[in-house]
N, C-alpha and C. Protein backbone atom coordinates (compact mmCIF):
# COMPACT_ATOMS: atom_id res chain seq x y z
N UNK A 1 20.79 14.76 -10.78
CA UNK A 1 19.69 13.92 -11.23
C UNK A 1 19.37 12.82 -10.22
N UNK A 2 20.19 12.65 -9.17
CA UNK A 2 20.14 11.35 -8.50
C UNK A 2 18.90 11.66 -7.70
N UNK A 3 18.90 12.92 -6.90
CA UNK A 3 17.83 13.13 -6.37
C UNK A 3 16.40 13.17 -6.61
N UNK A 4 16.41 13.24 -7.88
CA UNK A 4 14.92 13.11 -8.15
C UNK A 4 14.50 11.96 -9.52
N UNK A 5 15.36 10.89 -9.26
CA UNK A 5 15.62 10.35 -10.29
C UNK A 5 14.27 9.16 -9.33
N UNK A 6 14.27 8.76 -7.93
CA UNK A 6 13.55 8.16 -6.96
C UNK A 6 11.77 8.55 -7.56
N UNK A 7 11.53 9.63 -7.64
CA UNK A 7 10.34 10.48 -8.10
C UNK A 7 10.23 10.37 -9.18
N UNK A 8 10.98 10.41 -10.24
CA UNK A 8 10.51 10.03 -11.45
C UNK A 8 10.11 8.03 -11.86
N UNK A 9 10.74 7.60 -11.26
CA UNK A 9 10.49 6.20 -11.06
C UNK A 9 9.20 6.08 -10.16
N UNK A 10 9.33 6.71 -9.70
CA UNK A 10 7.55 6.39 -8.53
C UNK A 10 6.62 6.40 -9.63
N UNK A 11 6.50 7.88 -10.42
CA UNK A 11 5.90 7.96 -11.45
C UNK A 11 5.42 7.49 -12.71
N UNK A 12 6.52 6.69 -12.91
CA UNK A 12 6.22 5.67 -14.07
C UNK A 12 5.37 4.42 -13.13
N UNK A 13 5.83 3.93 -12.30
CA UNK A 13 5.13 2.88 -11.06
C UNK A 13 4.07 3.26 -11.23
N UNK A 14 3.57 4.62 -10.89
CA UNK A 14 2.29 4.82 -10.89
C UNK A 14 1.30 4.67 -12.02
N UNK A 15 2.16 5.07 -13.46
CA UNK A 15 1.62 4.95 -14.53
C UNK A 15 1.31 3.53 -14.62
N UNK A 16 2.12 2.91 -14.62
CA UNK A 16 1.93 1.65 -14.65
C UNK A 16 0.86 0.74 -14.45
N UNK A 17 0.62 1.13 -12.46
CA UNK A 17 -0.03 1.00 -12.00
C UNK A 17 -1.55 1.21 -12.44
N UNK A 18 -1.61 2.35 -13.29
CA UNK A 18 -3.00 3.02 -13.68
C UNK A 18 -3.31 1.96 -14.61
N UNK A 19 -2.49 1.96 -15.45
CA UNK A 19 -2.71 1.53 -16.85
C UNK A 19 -2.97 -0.31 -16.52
N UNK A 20 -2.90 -1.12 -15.29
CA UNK A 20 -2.05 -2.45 -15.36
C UNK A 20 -1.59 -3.27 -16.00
N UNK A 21 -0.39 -2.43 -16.11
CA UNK A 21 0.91 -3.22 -17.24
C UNK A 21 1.26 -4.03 -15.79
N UNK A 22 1.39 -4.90 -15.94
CA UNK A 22 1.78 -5.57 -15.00
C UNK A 22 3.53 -5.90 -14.91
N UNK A 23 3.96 -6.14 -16.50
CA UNK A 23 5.31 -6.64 -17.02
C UNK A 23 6.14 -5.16 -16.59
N UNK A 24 5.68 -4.06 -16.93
CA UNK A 24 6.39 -2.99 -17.13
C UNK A 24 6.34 -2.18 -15.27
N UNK A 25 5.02 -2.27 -14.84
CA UNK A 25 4.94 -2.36 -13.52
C UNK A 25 5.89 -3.14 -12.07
N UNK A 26 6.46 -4.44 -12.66
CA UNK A 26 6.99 -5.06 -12.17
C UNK A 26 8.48 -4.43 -12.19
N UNK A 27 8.78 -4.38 -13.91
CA UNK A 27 10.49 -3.90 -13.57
C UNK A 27 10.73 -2.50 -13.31
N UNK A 28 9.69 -1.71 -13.10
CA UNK A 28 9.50 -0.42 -12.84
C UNK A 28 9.79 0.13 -11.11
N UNK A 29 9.05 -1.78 -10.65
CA UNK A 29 9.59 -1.25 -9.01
C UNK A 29 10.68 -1.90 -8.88
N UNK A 30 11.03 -2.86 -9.41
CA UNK A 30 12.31 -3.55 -9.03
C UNK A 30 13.58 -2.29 -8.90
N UNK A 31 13.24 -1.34 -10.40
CA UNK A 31 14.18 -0.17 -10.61
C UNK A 31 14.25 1.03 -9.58
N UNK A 32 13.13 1.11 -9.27
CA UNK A 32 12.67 1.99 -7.74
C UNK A 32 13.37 1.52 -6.87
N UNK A 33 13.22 -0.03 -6.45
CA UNK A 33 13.76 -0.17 -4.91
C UNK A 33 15.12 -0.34 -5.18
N UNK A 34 16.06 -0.61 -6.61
CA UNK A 34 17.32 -0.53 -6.26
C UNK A 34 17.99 1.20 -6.79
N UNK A 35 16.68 1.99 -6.95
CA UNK A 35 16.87 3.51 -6.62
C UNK A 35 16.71 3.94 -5.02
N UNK A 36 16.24 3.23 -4.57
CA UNK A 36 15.73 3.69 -2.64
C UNK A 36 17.02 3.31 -2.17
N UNK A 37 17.61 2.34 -2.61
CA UNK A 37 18.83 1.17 -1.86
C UNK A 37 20.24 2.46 -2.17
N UNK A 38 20.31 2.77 -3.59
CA UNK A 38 20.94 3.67 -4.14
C UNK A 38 21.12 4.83 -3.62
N UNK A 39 19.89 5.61 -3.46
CA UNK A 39 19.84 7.02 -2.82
C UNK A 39 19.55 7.32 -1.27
N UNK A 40 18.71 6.65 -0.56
CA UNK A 40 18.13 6.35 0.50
C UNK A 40 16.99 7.17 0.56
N UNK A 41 16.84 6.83 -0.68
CA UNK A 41 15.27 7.75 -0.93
C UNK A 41 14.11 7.08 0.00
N UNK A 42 13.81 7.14 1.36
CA UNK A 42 12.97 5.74 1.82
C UNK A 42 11.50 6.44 1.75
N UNK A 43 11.21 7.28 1.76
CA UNK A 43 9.83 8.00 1.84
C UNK A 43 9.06 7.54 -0.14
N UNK A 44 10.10 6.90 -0.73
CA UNK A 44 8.98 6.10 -1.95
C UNK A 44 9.14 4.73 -1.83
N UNK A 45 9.82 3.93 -0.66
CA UNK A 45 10.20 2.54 -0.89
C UNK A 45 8.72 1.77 -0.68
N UNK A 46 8.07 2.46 0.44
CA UNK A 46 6.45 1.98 0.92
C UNK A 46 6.05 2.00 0.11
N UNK A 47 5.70 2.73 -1.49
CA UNK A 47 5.34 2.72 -2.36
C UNK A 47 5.73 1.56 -3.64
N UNK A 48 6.69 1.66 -3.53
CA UNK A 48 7.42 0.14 -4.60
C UNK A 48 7.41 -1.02 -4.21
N UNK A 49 6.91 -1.00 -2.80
CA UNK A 49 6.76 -2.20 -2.28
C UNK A 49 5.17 -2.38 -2.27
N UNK A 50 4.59 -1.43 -2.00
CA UNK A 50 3.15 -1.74 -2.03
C UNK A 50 2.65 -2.13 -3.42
N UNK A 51 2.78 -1.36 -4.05
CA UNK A 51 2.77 -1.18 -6.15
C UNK A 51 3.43 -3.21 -6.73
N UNK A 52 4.30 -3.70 -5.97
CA UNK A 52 5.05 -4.33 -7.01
C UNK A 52 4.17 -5.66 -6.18
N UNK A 53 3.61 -5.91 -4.67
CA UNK A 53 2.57 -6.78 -4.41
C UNK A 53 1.12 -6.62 -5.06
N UNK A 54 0.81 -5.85 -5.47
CA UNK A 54 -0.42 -5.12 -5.96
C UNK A 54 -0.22 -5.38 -7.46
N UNK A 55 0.86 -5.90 -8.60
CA UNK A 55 1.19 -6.43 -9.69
C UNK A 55 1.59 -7.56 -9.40
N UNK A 56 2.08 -8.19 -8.44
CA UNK A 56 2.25 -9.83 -8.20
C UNK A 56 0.74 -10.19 -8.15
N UNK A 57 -0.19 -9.54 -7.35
CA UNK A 57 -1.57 -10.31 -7.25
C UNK A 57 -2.03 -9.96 -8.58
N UNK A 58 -1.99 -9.09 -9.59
CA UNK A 58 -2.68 -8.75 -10.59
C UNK A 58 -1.79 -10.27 -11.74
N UNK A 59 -0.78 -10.43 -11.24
CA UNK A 59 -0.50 -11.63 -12.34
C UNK A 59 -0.67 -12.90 -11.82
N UNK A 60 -1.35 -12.92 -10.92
CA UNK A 60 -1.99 -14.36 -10.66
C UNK A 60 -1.23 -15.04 -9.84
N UNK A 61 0.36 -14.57 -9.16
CA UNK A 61 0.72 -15.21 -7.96
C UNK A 61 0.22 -15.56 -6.78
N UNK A 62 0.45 -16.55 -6.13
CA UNK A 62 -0.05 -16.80 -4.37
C UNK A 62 -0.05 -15.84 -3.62
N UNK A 63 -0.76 -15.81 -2.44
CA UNK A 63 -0.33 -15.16 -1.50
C UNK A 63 0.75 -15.16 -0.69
N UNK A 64 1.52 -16.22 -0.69
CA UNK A 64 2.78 -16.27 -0.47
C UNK A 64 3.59 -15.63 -0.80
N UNK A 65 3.38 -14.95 -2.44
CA UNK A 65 4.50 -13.85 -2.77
C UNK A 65 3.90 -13.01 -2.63
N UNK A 66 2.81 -12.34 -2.97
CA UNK A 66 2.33 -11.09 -3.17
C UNK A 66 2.22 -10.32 -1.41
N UNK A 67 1.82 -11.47 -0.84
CA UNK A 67 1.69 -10.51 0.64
C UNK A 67 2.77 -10.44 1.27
N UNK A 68 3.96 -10.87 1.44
CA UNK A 68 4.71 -10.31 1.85
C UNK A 68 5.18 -8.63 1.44
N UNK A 69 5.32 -8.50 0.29
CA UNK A 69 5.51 -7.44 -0.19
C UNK A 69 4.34 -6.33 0.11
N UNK A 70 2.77 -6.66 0.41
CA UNK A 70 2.19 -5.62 0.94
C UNK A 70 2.61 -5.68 2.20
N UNK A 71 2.73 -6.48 3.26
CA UNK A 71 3.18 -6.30 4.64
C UNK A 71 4.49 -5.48 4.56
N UNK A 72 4.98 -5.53 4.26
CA UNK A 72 6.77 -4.83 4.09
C UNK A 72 6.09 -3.18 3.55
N UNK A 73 4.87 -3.57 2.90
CA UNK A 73 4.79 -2.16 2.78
C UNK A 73 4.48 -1.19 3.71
N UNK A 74 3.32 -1.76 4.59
CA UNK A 74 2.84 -1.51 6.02
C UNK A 74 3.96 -1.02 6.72
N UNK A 75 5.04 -2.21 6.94
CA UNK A 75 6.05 -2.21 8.13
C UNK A 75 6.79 -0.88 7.67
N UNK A 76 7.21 -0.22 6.14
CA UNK A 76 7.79 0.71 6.17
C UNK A 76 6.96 2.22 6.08
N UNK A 77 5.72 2.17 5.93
CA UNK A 77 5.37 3.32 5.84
C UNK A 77 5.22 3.52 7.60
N UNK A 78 4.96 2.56 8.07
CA UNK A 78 5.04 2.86 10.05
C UNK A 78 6.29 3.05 10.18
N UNK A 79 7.39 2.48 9.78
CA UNK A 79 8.17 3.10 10.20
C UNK A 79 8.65 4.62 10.01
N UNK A 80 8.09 5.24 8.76
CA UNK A 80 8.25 6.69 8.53
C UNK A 80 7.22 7.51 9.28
N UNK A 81 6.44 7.08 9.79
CA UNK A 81 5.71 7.31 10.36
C UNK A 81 4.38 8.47 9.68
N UNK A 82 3.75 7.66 8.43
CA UNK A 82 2.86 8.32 7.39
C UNK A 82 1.97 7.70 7.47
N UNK A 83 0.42 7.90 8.06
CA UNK A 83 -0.63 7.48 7.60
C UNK A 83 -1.17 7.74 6.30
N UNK A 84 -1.02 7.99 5.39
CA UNK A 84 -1.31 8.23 4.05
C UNK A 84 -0.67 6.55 3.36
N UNK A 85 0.60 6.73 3.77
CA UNK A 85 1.22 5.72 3.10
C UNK A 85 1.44 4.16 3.64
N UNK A 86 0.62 4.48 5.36
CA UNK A 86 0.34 3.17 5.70
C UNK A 86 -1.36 2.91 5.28
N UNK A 87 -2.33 3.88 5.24
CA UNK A 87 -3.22 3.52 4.44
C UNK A 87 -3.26 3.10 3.52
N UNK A 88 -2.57 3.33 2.52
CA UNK A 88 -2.85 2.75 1.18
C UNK A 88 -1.72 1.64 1.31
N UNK A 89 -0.93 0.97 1.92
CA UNK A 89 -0.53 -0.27 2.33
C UNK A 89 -1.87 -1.38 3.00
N UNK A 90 -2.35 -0.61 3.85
CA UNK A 90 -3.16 -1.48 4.75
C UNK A 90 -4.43 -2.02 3.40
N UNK A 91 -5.18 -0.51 2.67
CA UNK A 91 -5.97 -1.39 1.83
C UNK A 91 -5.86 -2.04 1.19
N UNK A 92 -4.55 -1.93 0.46
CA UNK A 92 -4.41 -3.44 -0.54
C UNK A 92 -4.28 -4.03 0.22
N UNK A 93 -3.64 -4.48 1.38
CA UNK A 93 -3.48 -5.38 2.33
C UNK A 93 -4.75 -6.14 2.38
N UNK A 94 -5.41 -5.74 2.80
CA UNK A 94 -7.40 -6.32 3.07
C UNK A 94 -8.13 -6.46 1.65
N UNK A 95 -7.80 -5.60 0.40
CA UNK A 95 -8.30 -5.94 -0.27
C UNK A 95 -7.93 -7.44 -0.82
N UNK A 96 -6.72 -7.48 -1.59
CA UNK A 96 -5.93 -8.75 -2.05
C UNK A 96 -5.74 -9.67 -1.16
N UNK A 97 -4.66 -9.80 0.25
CA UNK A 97 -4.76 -10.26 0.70
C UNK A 97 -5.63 -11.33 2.08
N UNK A 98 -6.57 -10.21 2.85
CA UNK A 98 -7.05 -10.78 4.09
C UNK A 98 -8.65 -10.87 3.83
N UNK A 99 -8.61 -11.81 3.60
CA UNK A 99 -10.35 -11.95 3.02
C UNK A 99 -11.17 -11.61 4.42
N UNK A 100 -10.59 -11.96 5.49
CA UNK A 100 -11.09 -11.11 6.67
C UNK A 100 -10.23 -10.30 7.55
N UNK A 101 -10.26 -9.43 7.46
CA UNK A 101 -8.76 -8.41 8.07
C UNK A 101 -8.71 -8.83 9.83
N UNK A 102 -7.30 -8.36 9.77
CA UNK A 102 -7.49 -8.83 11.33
C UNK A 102 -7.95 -7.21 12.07
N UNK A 103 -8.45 -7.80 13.32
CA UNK A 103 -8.67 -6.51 14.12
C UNK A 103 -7.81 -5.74 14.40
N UNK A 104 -6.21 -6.32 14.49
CA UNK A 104 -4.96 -5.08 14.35
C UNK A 104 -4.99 -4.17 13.53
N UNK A 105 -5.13 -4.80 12.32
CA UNK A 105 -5.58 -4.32 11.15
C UNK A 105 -6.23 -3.06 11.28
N UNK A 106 -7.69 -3.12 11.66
CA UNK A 106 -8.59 -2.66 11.46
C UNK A 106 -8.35 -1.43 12.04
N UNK A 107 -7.60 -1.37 13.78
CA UNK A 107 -7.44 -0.56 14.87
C UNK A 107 -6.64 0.33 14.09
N UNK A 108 -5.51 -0.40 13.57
CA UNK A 108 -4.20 0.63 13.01
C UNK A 108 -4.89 1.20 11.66
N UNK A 109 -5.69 1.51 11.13
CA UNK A 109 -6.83 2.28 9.87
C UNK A 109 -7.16 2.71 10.22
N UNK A 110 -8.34 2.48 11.45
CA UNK A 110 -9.31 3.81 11.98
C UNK A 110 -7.96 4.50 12.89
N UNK A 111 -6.75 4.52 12.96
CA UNK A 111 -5.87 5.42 13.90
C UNK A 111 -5.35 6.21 13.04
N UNK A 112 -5.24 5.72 11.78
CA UNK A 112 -4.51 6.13 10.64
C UNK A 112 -5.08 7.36 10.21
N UNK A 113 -6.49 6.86 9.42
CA UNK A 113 -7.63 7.67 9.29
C UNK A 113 -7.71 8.92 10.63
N UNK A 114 -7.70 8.72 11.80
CA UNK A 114 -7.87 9.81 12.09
C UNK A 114 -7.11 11.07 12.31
N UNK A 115 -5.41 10.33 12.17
CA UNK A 115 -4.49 11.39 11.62
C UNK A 115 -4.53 12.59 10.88
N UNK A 116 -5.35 11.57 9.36
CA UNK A 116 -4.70 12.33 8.29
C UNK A 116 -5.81 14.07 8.83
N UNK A 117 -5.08 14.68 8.17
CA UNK A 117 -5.78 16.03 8.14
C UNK A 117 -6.64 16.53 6.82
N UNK A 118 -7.47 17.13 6.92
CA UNK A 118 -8.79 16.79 5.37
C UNK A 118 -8.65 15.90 4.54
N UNK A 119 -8.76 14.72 5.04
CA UNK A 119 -8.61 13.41 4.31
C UNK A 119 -9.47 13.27 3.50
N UNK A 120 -10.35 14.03 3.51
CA UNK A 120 -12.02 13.59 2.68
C UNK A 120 -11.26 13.86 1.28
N UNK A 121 -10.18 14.82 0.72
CA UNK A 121 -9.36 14.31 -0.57
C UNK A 121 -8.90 13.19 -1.15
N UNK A 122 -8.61 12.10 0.27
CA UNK A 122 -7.33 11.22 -0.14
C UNK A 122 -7.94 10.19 -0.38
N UNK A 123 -7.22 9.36 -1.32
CA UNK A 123 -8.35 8.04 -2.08
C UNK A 123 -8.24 7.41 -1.17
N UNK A 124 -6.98 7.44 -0.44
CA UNK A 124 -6.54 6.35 0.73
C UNK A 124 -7.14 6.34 2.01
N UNK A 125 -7.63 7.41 2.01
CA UNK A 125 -8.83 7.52 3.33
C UNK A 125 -10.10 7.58 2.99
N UNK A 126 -10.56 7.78 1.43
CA UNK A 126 -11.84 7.25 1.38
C UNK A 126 -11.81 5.44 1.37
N UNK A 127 -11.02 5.23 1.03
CA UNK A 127 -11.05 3.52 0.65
C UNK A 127 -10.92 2.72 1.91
N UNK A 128 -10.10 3.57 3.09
CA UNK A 128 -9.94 2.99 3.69
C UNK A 128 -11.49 3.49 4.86
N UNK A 129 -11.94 4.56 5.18
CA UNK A 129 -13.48 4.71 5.45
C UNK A 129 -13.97 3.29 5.13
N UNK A 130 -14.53 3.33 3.57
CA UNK A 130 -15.27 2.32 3.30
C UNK A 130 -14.85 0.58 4.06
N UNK A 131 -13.59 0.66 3.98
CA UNK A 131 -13.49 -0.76 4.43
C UNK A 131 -14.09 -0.70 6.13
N UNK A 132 -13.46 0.35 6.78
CA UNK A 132 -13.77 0.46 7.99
C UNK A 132 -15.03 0.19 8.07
N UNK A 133 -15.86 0.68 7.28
CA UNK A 133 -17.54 1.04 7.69
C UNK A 133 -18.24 -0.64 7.13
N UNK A 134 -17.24 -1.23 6.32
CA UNK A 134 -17.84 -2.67 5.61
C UNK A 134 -17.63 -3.61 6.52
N UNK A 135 -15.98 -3.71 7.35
CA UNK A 135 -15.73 -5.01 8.03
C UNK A 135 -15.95 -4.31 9.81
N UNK A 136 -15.85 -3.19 9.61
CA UNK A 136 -16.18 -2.86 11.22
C UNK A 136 -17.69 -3.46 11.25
N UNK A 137 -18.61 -3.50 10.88
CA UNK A 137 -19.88 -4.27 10.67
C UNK A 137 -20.43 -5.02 10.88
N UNK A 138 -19.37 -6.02 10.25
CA UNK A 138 -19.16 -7.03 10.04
C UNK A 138 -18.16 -8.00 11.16
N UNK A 139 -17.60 -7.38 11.60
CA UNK A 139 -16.74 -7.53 13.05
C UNK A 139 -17.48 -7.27 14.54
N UNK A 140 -18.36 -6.55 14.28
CA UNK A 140 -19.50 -5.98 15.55
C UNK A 140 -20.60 -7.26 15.49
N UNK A 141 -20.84 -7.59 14.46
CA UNK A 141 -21.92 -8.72 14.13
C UNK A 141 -21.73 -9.89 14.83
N UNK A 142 -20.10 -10.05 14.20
CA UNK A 142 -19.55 -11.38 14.68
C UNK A 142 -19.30 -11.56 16.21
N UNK A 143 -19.11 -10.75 16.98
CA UNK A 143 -19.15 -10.51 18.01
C UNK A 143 -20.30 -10.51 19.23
N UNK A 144 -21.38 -10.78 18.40
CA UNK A 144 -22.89 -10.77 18.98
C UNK A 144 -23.24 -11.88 19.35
């Protein structure tokens, strides 16, 4: 059971996530990441870390707490080396946190994005398209 015990916890995260329980969301990743710590399940930790900043901002914390935990999410899905799962780090990143993303930012999305392979499925590459196509824009402007 240990092995897929990581996956069934993502899953409730996710439910969670859908639904925003925020209370149940919260101890849902706490239980995840001391399942990742447990198993070395690391290919869902980017996920419990992204999920449990993404319920810190939904309960009204600073950015002081909540973004660290999306950055940590970033830093580990690069380190697995998944654009899927650094996309959907990076957009909450810009959504919640960076009211203007930085251009690192921006570079490491459109690199991301052009990874994935038929991305036109993935929410995480449509969302992250759209941001591209909103602040790339908006970054070309500023630049004028």
């Amino acid at each position: 059971m240990k092995g897929i015990a990581p996956l069934l916890v993502a899953r409730w995260t996710d439910a969670c996530d859908l639904v925003e329980d925020v209370g149940a969301g919260l101890d849902a990743t706490a239980h995840g990441l001391r399942e990742v710590t447990q198993t070395q399940a690391r290919y869902v930790q980017s996920e419990f870390e992204r999920i449990r900043g993404k319920q810190l901002f939904r309960q009204g914390q600073p950015a002081s707490v909540f973004r660290p935990w999306l950055e940590r999410a970033l830093a580990t899905a690069c380190a697995l080396d998944s654009p899927p799962l650094a996309l959907r780090a990076l957009t909450n990143l810009v959504r919640y946190a960076c009211p203007i993303p930085s251009s690192d930012h921006m570079a490491l999305m459109a690199r991301m994005v052009a990874r994935v392979q038929g991305g036109d499925r993935l929410w995480e590459v449509r969302a992250a398209r759209g941001l591209l196509s909103r602040y790339g824009a908006q970054m070309a402007h500023s630049l004028r």
